[in-house]
Each structure stands twice: as C-alpha cells, then as structure tokens.
C-alpha atoms as a PDB file:
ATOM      1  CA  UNK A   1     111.005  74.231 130.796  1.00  0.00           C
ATOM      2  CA  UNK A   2     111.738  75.381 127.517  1.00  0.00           C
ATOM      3  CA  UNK A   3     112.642  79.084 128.925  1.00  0.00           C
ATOM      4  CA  UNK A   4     115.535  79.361 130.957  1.00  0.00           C
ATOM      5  CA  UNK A   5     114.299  80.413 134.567  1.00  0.00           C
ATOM      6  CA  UNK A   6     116.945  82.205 136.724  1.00  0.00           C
ATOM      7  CA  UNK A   7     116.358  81.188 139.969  1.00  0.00           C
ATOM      8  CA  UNK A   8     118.641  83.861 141.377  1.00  0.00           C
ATOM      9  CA  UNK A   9     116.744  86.452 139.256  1.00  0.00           C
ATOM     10  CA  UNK A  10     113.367  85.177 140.561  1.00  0.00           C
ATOM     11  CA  UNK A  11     114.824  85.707 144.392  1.00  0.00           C
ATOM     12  CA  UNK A  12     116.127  89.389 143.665  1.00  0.00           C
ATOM     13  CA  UNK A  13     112.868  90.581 142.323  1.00  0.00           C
ATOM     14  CA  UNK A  14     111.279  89.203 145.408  1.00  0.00           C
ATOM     15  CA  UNK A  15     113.814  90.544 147.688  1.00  0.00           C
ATOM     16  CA  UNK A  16     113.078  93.963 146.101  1.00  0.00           C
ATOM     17  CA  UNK A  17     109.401  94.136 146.584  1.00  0.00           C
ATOM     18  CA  UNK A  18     109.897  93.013 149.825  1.00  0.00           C
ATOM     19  CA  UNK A  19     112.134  95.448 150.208  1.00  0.00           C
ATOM     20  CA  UNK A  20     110.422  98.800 149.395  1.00  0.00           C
ATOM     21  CA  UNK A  21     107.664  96.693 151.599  1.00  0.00           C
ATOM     22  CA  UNK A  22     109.904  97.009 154.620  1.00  0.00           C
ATOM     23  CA  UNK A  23     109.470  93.465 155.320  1.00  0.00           C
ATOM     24  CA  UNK A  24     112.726  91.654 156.112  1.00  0.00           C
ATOM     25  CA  UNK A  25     112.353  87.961 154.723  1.00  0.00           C
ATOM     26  CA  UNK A  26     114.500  84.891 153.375  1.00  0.00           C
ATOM     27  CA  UNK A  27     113.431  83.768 149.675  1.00  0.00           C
ATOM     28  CA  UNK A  28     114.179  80.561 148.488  1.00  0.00           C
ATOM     29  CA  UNK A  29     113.281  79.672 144.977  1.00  0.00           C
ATOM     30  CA  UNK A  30     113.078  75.666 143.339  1.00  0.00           C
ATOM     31  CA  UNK A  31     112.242  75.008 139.590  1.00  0.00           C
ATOM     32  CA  UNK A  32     110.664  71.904 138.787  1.00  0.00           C
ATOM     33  CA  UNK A  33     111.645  69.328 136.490  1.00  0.00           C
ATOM     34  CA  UNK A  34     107.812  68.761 135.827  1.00  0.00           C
ATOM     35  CA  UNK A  35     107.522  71.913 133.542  1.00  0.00           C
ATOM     36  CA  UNK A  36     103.775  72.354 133.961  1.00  0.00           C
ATOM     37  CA  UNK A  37     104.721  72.494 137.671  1.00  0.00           C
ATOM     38  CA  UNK A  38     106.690  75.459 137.371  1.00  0.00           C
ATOM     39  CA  UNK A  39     108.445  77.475 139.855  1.00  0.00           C
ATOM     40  CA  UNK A  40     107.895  77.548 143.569  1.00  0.00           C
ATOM     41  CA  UNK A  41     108.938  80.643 145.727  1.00  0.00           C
ATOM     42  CA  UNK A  42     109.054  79.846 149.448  1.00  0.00           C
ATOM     43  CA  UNK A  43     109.326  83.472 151.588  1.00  0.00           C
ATOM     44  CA  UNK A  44     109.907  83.117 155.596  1.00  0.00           C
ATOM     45  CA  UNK A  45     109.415  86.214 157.307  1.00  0.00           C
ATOM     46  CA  UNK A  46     109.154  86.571 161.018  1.00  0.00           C
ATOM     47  CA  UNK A  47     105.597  88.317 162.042  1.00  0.00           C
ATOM     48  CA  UNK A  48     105.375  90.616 159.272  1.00  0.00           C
ATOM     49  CA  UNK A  49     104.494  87.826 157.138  1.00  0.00           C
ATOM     50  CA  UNK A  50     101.054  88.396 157.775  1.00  0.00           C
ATOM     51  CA  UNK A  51     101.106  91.968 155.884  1.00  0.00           C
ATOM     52  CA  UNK A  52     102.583  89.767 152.615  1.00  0.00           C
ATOM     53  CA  UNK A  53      99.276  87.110 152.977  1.00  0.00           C
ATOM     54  CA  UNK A  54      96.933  89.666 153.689  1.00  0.00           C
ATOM     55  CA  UNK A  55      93.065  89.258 154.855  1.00  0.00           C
ATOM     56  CA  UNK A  56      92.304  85.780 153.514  1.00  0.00           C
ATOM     57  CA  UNK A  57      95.496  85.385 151.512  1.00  0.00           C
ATOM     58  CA  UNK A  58      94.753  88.454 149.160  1.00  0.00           C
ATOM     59  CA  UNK A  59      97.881  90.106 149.102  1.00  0.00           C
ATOM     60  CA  UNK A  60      99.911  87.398 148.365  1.00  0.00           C
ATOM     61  CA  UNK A  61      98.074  86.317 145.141  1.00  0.00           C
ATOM     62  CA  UNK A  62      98.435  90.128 144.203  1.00  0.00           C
ATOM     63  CA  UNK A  63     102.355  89.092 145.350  1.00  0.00           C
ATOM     64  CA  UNK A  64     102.408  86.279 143.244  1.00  0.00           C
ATOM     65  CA  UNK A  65     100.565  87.964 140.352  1.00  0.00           C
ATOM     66  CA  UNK A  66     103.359  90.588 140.448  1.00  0.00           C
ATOM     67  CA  UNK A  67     106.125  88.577 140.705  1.00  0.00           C
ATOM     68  CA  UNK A  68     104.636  86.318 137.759  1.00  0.00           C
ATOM     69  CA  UNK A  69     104.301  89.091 135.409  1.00  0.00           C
ATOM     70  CA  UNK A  70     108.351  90.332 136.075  1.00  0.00           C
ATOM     71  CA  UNK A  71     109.661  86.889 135.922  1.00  0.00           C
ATOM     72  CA  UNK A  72     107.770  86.559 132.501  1.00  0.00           C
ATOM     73  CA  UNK A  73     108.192  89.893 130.792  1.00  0.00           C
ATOM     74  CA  UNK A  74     110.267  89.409 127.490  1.00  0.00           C
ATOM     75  CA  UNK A  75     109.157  85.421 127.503  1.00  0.00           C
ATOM     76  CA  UNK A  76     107.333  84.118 124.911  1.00  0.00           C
ATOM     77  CA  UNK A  77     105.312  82.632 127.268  1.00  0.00           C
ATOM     78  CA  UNK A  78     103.966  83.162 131.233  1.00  0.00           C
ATOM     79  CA  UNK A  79     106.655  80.988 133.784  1.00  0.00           C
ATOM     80  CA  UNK A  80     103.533  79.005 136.138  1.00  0.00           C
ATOM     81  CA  UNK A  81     105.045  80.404 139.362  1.00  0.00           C
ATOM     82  CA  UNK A  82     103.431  79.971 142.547  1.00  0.00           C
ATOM     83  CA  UNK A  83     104.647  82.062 146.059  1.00  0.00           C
ATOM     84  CA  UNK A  84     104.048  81.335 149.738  1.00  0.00           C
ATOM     85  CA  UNK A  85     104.843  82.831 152.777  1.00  0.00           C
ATOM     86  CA  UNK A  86     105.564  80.933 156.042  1.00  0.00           C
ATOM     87  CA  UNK A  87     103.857  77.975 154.484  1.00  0.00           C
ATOM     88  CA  UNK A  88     100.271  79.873 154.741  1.00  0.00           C
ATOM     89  CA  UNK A  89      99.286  77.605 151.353  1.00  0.00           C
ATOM     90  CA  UNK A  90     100.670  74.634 152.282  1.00  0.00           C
ATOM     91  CA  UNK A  91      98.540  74.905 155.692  1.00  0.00           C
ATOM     92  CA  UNK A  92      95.186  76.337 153.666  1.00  0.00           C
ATOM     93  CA  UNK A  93      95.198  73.632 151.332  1.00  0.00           C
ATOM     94  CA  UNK A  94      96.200  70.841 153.912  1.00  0.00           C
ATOM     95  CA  UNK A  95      93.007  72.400 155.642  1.00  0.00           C
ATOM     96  CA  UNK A  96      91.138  72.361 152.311  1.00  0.00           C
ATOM     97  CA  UNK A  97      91.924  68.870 151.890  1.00  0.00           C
ATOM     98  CA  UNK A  98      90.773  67.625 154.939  1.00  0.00           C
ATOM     99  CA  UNK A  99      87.148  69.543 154.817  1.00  0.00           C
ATOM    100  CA  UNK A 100      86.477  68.473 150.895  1.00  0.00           C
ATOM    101  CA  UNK A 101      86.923  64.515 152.618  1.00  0.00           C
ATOM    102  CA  UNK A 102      84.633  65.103 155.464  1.00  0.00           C
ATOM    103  CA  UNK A 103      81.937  67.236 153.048  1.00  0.00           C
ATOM    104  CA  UNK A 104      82.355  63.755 150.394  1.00  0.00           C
ATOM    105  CA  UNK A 105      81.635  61.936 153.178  1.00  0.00           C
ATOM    106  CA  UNK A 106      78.482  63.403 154.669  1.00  0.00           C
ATOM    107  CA  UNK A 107      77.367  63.885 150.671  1.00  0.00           C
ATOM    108  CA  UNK A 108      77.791  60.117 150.805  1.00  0.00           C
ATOM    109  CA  UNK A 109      75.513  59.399 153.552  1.00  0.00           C
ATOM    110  CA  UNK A 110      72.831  61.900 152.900  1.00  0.00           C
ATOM    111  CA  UNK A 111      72.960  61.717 149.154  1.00  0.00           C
ATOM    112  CA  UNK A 112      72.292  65.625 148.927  1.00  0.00           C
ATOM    113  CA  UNK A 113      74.388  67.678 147.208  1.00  0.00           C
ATOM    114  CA  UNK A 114      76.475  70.661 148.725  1.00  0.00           C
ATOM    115  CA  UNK A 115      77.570  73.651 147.590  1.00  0.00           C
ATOM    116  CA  UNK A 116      80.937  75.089 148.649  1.00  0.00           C
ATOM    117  CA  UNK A 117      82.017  78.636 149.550  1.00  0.00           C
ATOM    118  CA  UNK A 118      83.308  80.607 146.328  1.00  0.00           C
ATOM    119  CA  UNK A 119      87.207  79.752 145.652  1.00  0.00           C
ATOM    120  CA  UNK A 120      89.916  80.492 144.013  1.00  0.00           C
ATOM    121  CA  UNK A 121      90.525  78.604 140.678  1.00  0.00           C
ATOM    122  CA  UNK A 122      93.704  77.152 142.357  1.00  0.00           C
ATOM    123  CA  UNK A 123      91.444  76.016 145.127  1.00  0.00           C
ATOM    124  CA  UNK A 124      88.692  74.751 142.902  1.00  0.00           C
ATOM    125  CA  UNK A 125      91.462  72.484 140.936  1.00  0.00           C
ATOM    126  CA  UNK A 126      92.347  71.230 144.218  1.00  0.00           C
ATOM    127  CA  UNK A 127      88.878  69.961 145.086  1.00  0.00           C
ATOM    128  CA  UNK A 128      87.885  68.358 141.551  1.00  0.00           C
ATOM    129  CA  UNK A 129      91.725  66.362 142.140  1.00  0.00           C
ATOM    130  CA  UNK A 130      90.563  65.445 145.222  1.00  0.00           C
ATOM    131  CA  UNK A 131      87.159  64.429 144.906  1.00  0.00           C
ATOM    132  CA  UNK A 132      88.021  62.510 141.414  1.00  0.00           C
ATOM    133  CA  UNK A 133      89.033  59.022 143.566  1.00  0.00           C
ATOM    134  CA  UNK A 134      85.287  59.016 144.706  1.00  0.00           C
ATOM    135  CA  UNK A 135      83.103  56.890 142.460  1.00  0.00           C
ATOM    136  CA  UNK A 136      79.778  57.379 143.659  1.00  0.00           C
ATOM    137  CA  UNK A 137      80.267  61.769 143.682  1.00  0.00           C
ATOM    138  CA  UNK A 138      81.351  63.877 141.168  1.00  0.00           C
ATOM    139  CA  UNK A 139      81.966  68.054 141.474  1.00  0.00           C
ATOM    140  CA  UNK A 140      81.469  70.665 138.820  1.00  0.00           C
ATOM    141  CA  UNK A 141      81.915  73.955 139.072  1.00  0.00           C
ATOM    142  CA  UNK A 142      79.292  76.771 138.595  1.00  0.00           C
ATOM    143  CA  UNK A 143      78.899  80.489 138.723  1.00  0.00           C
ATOM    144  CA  UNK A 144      80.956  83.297 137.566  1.00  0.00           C
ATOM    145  CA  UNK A 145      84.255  84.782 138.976  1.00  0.00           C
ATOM    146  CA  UNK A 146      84.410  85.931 141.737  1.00  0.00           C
ATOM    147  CA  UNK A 147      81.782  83.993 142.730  1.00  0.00           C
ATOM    148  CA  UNK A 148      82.504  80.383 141.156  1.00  0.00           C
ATOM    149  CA  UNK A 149      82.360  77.766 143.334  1.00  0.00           C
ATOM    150  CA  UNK A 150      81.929  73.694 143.776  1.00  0.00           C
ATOM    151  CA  UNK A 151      78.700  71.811 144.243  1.00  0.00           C
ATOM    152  CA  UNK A 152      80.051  68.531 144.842  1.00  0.00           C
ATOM    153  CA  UNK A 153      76.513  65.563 144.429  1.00  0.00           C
ATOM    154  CA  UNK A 154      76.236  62.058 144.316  1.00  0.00           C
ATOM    155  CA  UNK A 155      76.146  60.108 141.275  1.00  0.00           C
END
C-alpha cells in the first residue's frame, strides 16, 4: 500500500468500540501485500458476537463502515478494510458459494434464467467471480440499491 497502515492502530480503534459496546473480544489485524486486498480485521468474541453481526450481518457492515472511516481519516485515500466476527463472512460466503453452483447448475439444465435475492455489492462481486468459469451462463446485475440483485441466464 502506498499509505502506511498501523496494524496496532487498526486493533485499538476496534478494541475501543468494542469497548464502550461492552463486548469483550480478541482483534487480530493482517495487511496484505496485494494492496487492492487491503486490510483484514478478524474479531473472536465468545456469544456476544452475535450483537457485533447483527440481524443478517447489519451491524457489522455498520462496524466495518466505522472502523473504515477512522482508519482512513487524514489519508489521501480510503484503506479497503474488511471486518469479521467469529468467521460469520467466511461461513456466509462459503454458503454463498455453494448455492450460486447449485442455482448455475439447475440454470444449466432448464435454460431459464433466475433471479437472486437482493445483495450486498460485496456479495454480488462474489457471484459474477464465481459464475465467470461458466461458459454457457453469464450474470448481470440489475435494480437499484438496496434492491440490486443477480439474474444469472444462459447464454
């Protein structure tokens, strides 16, 4: 990255929101050597981890969107900085994953389009990388936010 990112500074500024939160957690933070990848912020926290993901992860994009905006402040640019909490992305997207495959594969065999549930534009990006190794489908995505979402159809 061209700006210097101070993991340790990252970590406090989590540990502080946490904090007033009242939610006892351990923060570990990596920087990537990929600079688009950014910065990855890994909380644990016992059963009160659910109050920092929220109803259908909502609180911890308002988390992340937080944190992003004090790790950046005074940078010419935004640090791409991602957080997670007991692994709750990892295990979405590994569950995201798996449905786009089986929804490719019945699009396949029917040769009918589907539309998917609105997403995130995290989630969205996730599904056009996915889908891209298929040949005979393509995805686009339509609507407007909040509401965008993937129609994945044959070719």
């Amino acid at each position: 990255m061209n700006q210097a990112v101070d993991r340790e500074h990252i970590a406090e500024i989590v540990r502080t929101i946490t904090g007033y939160l009242q939610i006892p957690c351990e923060v570990s933070v990596a920087v990537a050597e990929n600079e688009s990848s950014g910065v990855s912020v890994n909380l644990t926290a016992a059963e009160d981890g659910k109050y920092l993901i929220g109803k259908g992860g909502q609180n911890l994009r308002a988390l992340e969107t937080v944190v992003r905006g004090m790790v950046s402040r005074g940078l010419s640019r935004p640090v791409p900085l991602t957080v997670d909490v007991n692994d709750y992305r990892k295990q979405q997207e590994e569950e995201l994953v798996g449905r786009i495959h089986e929804i490719a594969g019945r699009v396949r065999d029917t040769r009918k389009a589907e539309a998917l549930d609105p997403m995130t534009a995290y989630e969205r990006r996730i599904v056009h990388t996915e889908l891209a190794v298929y040949h005979d489908i393509v995805s686009e995505s339509v609507g407007q936010e909040p509401y965008r979402r993937v129609v994945i159809r044959p070719v």
